[in-house]
C-alpha atoms as a PDB file:
ATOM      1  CA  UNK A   1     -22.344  65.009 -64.262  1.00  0.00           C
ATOM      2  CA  UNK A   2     -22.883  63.195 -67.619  1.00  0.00           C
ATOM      3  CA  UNK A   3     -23.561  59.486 -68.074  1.00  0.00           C
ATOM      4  CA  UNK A   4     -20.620  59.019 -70.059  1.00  0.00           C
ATOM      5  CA  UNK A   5     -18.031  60.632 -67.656  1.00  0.00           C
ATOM      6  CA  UNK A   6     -19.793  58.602 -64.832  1.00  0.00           C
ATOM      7  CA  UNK A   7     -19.242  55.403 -66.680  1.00  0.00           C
ATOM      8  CA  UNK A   8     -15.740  56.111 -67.823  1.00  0.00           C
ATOM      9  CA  UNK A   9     -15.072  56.748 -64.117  1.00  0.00           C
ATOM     10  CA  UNK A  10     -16.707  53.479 -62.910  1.00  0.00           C
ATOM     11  CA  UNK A  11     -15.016  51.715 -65.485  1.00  0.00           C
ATOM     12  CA  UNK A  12     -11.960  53.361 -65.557  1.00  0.00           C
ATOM     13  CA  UNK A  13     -11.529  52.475 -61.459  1.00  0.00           C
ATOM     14  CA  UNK A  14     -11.598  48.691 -61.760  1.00  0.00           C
ATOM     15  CA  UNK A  15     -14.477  46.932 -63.953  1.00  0.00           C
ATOM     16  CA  UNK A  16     -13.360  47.992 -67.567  1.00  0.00           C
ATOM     17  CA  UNK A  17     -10.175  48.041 -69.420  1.00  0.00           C
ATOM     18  CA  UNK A  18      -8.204  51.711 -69.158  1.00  0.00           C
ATOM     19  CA  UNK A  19      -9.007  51.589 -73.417  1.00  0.00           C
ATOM     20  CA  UNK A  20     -12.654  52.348 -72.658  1.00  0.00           C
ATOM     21  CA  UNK A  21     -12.204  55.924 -72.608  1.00  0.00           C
ATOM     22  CA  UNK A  22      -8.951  57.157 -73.408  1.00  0.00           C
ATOM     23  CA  UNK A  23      -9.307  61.010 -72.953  1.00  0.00           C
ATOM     24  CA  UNK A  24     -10.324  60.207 -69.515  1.00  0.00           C
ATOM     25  CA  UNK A  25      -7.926  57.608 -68.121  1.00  0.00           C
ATOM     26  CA  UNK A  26      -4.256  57.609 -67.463  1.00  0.00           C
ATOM     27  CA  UNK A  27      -2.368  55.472 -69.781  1.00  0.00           C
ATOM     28  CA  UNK A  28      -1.212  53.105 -67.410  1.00  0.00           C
ATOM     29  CA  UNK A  29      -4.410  52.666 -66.131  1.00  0.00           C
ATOM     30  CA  UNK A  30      -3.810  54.467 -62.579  1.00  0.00           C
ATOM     31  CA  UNK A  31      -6.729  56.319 -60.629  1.00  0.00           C
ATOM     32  CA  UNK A  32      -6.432  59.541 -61.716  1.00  0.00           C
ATOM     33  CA  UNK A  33      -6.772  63.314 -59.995  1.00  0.00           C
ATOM     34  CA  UNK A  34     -10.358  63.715 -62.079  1.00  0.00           C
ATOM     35  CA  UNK A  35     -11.503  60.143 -60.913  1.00  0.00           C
ATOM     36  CA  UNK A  36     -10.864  60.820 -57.184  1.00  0.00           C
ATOM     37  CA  UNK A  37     -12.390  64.444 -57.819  1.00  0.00           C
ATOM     38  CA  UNK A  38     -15.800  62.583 -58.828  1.00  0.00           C
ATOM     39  CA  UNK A  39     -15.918  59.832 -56.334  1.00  0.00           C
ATOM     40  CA  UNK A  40     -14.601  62.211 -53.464  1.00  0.00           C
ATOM     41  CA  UNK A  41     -17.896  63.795 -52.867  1.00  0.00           C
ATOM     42  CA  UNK A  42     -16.833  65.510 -49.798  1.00  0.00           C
ATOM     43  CA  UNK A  43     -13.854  66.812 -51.254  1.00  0.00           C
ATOM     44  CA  UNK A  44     -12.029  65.754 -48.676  1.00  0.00           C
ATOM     45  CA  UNK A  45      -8.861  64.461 -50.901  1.00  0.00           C
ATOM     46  CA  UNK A  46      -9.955  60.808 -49.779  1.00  0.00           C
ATOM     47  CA  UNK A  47     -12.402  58.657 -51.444  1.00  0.00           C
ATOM     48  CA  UNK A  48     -14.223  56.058 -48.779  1.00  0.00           C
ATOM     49  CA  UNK A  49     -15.864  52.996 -49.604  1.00  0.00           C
ATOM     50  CA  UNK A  50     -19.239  54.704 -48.647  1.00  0.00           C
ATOM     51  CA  UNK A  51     -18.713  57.417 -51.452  1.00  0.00           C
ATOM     52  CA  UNK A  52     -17.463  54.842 -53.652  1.00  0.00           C
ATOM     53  CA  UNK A  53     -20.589  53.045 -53.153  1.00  0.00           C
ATOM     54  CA  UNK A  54     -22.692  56.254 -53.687  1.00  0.00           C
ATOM     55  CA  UNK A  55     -21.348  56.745 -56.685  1.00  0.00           C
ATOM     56  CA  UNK A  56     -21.161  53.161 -58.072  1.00  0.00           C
ATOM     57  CA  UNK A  57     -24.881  52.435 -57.188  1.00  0.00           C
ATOM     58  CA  UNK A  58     -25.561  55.663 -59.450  1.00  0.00           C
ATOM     59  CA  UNK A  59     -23.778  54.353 -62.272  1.00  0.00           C
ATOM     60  CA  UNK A  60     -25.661  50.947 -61.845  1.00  0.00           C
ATOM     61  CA  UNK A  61     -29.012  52.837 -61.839  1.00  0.00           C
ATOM     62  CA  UNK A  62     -27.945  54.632 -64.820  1.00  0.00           C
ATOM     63  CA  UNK A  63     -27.200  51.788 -67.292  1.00  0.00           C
ATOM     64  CA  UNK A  64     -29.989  49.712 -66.265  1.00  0.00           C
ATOM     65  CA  UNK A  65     -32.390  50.990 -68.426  1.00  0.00           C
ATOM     66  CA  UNK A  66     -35.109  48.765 -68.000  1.00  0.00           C
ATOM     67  CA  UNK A  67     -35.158  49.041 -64.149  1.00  0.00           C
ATOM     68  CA  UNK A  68     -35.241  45.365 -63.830  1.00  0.00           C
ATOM     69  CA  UNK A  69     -32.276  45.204 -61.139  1.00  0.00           C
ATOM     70  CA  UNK A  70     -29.714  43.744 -64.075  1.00  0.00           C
ATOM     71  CA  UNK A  71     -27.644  44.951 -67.135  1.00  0.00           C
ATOM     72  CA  UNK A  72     -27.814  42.919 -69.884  1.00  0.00           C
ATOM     73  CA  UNK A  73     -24.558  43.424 -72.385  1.00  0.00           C
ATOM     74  CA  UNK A  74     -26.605  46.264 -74.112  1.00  0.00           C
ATOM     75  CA  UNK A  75     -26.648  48.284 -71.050  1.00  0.00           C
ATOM     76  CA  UNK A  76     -23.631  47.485 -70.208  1.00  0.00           C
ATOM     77  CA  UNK A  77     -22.272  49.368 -72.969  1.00  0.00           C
ATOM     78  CA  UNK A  78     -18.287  50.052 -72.570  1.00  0.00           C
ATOM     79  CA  UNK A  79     -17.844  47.302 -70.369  1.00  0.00           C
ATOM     80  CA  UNK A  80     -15.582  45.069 -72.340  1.00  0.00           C
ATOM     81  CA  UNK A  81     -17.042  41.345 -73.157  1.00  0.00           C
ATOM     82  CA  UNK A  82     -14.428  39.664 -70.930  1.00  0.00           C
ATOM     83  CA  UNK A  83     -14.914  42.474 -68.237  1.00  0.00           C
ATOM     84  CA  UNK A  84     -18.679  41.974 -68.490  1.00  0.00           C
ATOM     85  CA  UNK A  85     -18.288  38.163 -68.617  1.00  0.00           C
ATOM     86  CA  UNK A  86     -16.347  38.504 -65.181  1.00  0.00           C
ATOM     87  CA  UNK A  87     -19.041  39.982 -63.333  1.00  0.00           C
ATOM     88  CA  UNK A  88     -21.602  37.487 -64.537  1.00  0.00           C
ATOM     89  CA  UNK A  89     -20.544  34.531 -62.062  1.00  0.00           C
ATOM     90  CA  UNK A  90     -23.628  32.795 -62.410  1.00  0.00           C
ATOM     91  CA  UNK A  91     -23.230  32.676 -66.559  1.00  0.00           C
ATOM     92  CA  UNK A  92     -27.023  34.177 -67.178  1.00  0.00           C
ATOM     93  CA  UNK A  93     -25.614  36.262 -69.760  1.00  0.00           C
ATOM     94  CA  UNK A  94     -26.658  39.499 -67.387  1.00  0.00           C
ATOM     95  CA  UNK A  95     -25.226  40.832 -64.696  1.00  0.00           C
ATOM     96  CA  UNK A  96     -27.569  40.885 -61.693  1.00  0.00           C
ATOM     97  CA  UNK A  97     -26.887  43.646 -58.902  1.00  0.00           C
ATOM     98  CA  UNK A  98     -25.508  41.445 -56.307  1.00  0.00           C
ATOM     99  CA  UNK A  99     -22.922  40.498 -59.147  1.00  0.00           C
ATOM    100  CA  UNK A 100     -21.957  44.430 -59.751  1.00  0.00           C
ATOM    101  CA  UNK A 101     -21.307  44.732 -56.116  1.00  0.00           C
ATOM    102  CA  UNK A 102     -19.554  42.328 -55.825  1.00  0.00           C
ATOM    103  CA  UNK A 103     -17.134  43.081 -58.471  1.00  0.00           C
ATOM    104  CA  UNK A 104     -17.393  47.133 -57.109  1.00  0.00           C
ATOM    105  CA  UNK A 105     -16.117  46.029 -53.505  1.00  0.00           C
ATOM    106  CA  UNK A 106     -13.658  43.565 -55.022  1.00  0.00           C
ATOM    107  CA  UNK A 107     -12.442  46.484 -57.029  1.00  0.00           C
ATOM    108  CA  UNK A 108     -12.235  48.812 -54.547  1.00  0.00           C
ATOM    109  CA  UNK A 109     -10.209  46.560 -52.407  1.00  0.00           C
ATOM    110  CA  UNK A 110      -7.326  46.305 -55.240  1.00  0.00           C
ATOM    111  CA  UNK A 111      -7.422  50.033 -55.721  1.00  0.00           C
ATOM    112  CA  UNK A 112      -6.712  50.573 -52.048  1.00  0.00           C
ATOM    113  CA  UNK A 113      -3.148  49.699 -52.456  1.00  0.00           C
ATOM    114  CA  UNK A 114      -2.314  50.735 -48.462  1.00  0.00           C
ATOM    115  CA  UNK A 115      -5.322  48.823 -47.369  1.00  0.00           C
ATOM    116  CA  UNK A 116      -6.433  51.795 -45.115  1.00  0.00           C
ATOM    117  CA  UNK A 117     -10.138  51.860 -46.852  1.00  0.00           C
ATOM    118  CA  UNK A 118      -9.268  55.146 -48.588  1.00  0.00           C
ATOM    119  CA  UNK A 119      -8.757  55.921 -52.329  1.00  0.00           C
ATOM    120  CA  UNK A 120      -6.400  58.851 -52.287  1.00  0.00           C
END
């Protein structure tokens, strides 16, 4: 899978505005059919949080470029300032790991609108 369908997935599921990627997203903004295909690595119809996470920390690896265990706004390319400015709860200017997952569980909670810890 390419870098930029894994970000517009990541982003498209909770940390960046639907906008980001328009060919990939529904226009309201809803979890699509092709964003539950990629998280759902078991293909069992159902994402979990653990393949959520699998996925996620993939994405993370992906845009930090440097390897230095945070994205600065370059890396973080897509992610809209406000978005980006979010995640950065400390107000470093980057966003450390622990920041990301804590914005990726946060997310995943709000997309689990029957609070059953699937995505489906």
């Amino acid at each position: 899978m390419n870098r930029q369908i894994m970000l517009t997935s990541i982003l498209a599921l909770g940390i960046a505005a639907p906008a980001f990627a328009a060919s990939e997203v529904d226009p309201a903004g809803a979890i699509t059919d092709q964003h539950l295909a990629i998280f759902d690595l078991d293909a069992d119809g159902a994402v979990s949080l653990s393949e959520y996470r699998v996925t996620t920390s993939n994405v993370f690896i992906l845009m930090d470029a440097d390897s230095d265990n945070m994205l600065s706004p370059a890396e973080a390319e897509g992610i809209p300032e406000a978005l980006f400015d979010g995640m950065d709860t400390d107000g470093d200017g980057m966003a450390s790991r622990a920041e990301y997952d804590t914005q990726i569980l946060a997310d995943f909670d709000a997309a689990d609108l029957d609070g059953n810890g699937l995505l489906n």
